[in-house]
Protein backbone atom coordinates (compact mmCIF):
# COMPACT_ATOMS: atom_id res chain seq x y z
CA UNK A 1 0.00 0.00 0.00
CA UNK A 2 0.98 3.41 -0.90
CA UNK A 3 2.19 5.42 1.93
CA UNK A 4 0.66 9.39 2.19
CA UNK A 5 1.20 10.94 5.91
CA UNK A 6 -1.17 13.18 7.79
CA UNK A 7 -1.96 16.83 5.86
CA UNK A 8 0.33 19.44 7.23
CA UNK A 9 1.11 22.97 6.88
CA UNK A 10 4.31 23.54 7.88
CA UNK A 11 7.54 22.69 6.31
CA UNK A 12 9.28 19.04 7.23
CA UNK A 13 11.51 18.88 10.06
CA UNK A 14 14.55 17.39 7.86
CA UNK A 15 15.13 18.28 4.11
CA UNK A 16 16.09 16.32 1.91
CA UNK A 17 17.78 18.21 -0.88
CA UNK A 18 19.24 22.12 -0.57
CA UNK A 19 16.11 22.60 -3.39
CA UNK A 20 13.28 21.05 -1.07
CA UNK A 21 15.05 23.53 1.60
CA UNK A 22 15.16 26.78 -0.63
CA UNK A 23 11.25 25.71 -1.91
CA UNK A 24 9.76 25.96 1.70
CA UNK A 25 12.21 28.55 2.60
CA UNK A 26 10.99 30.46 -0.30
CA UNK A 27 7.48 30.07 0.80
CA UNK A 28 7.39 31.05 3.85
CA UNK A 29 9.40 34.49 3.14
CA UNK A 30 6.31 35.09 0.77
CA UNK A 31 3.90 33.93 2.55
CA UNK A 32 2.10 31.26 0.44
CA UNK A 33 -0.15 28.94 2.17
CA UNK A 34 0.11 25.36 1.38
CA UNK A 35 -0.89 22.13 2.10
CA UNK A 36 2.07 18.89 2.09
CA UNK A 37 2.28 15.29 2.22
CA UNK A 38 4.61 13.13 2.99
CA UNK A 39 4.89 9.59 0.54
CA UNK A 40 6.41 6.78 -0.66
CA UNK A 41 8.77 7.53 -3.34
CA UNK A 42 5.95 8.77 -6.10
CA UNK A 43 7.56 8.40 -9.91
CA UNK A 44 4.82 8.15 -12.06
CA UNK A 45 1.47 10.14 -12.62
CA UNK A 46 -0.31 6.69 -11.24
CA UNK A 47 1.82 6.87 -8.11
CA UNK A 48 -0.04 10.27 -7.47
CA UNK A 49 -3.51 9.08 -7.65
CA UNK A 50 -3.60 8.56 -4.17
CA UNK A 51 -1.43 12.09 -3.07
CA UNK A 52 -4.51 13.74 -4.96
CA UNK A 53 -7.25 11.92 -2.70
CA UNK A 54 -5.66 13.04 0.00
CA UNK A 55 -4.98 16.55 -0.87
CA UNK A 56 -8.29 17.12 -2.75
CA UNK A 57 -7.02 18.12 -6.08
CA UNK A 58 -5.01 17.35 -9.20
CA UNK A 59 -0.74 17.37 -9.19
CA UNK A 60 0.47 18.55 -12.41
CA UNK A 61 2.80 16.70 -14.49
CA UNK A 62 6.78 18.79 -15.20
CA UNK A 63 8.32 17.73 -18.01
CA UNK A 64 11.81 19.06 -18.61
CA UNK A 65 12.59 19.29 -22.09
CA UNK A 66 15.05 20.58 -24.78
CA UNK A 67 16.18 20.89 -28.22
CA UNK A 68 18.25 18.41 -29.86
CA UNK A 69 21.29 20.97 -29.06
CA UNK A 70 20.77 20.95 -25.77
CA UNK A 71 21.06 24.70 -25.85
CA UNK A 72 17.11 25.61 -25.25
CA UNK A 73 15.37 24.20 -22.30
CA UNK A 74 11.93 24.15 -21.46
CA UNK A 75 9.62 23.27 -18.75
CA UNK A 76 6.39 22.04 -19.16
CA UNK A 77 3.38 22.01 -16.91
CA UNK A 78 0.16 19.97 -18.15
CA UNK A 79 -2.53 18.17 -16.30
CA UNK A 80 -1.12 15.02 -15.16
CA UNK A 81 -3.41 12.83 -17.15
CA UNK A 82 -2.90 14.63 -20.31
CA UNK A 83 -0.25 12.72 -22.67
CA UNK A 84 2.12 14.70 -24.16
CA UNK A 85 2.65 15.36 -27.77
CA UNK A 86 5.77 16.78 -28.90
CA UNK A 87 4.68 18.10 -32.23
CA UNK A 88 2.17 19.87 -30.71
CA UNK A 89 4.77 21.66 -28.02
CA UNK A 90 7.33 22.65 -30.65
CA UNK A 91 4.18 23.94 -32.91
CA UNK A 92 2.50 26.13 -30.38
CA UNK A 93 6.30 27.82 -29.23
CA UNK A 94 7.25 27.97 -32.70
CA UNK A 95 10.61 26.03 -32.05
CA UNK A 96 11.91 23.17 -33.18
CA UNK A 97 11.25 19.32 -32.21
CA UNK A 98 11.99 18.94 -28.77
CA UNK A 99 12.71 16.20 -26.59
CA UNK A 100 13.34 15.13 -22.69
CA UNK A 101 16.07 16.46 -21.16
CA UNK A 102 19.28 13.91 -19.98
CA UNK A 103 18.93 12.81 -16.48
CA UNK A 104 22.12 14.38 -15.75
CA UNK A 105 21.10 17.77 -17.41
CA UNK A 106 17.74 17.42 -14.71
CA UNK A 107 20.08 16.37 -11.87
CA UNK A 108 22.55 20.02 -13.08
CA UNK A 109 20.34 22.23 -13.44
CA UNK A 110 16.73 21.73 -11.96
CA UNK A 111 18.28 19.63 -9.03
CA UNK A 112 16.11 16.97 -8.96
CA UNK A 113 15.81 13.48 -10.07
CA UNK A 114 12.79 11.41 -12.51
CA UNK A 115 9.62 12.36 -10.65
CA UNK A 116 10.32 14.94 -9.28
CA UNK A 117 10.44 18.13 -11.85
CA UNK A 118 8.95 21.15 -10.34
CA UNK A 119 8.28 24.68 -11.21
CA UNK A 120 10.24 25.34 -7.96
CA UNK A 121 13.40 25.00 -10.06
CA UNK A 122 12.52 27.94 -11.24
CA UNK A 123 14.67 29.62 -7.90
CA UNK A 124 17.95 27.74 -9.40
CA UNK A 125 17.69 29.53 -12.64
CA UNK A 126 18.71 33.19 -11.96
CA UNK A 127 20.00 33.46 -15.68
CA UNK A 128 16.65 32.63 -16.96
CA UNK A 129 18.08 29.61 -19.46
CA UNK A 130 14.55 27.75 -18.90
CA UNK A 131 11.17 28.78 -20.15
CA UNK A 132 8.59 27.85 -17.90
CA UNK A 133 5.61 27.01 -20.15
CA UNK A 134 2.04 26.44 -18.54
CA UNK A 135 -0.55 23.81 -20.51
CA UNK A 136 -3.68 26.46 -20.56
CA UNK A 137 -5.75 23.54 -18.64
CA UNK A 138 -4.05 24.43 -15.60
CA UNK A 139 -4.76 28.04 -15.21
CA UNK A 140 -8.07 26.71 -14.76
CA UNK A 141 -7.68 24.85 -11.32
CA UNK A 142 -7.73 26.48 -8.52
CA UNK A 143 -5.38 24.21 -6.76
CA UNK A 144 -1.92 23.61 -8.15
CA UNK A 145 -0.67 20.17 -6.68
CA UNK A 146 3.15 19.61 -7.10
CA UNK A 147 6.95 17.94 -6.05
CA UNK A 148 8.62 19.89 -3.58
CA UNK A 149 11.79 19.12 -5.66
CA UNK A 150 11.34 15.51 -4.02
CA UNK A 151 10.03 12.41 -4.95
CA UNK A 152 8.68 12.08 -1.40
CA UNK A 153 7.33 15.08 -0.72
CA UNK A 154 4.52 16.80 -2.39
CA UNK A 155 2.04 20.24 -2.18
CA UNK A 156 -0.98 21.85 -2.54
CA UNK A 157 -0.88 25.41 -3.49
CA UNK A 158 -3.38 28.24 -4.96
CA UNK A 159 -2.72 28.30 -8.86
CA UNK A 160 -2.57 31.90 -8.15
CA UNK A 161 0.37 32.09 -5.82
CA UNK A 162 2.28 29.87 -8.60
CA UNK A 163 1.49 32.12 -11.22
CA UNK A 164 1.06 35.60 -9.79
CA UNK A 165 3.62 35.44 -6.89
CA UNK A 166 5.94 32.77 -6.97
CA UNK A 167 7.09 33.19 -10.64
CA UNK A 168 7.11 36.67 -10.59
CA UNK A 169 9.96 36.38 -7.37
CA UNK A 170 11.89 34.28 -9.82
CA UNK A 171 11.57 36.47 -12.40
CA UNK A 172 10.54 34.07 -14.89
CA UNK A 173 7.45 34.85 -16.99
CA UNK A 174 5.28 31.58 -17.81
CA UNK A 175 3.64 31.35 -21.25
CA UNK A 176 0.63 29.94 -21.62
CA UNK A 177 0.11 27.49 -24.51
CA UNK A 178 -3.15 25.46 -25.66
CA UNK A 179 -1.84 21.74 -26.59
């Protein structure tokens, strides 16, 4: 059985990685609210059925992607039961086929591992080298369920603190496409 602890508002006692530190240290200097679990190790979109009973919502899927240079990165928020069609990505930017990104480029520069993607990378990219791009489905949720940079840990947060608050501290601007 799938392991999902107790809802809880604060951050966890321990972090696990310096990005799941800077993530809830980042959130409590601007005051989101959220809502976190504690899991199993959660890799796959089917792993997270049971994170979303709990929580009462819908976690997104991250996809990190680039070109076939490696020299434009992108990533990729869409509902998590949406699949993902490549030719319909590089069509609505206007760029080139694109592709996933090497585990080791994920591990360099978003700091996380297979599962655990998050728009919370965003605070490790000062330069701006990623485009965050939003699937259009998700502006309309309310809730925006997501990795805290673990595989292991995961959150509920208002759409609206992602988009109009968090982002904006990064300085990255999301685009919004319709795939």
């Amino acid at each position: 059985m799938f392991y999902v602890s107790d809802i809880k508002n604060t951050r966890p006692e321990t972090c696990r990685t310096a990005l799941q530190e800077q993530v809830y240290d980042t959130l409590d200097r601007l005051r989101i609210p959220y809502e976190r679990v504690d899991t199993d190790e959660a890799v796959t979109m089917a792993d997270c059925t049971v994170i979303n009973e709990k929580l009462d919502m819908k976690m997104v899927k991250t996809l990190f992607l680039c070109n076939r240079q490696k020299s434009s990165f992108f990533l990729f928020i869409t509902r998590g039961d949406k699949p993902f069609r490549t030719k319909e990505f590089s069509q609505s930017l206007g760029v080139s086929r694109v592709s996933f990104a090497p585990a080791e480029l994920m591990n360099k520069m978003l700091q996380t591992k297979a599962g655990a993607a998050t728009v919370f990378s965003a605070l490790l990219d000062p330069d701006k080298k990623i485009a965050v791009i939003f699937d259009s489905d998700i502006l309309q949720e309310t809730w925006y369920g997501c990795s805290d940079g673990t595989t292991t840990g995961h959150l509920k947060i208002k759409t609206a603190d992602i988009l109009q608050v968090f982002l904006p501290f990064t300085r990255h601007e999301a685009a919004v496409i319709a795939v």
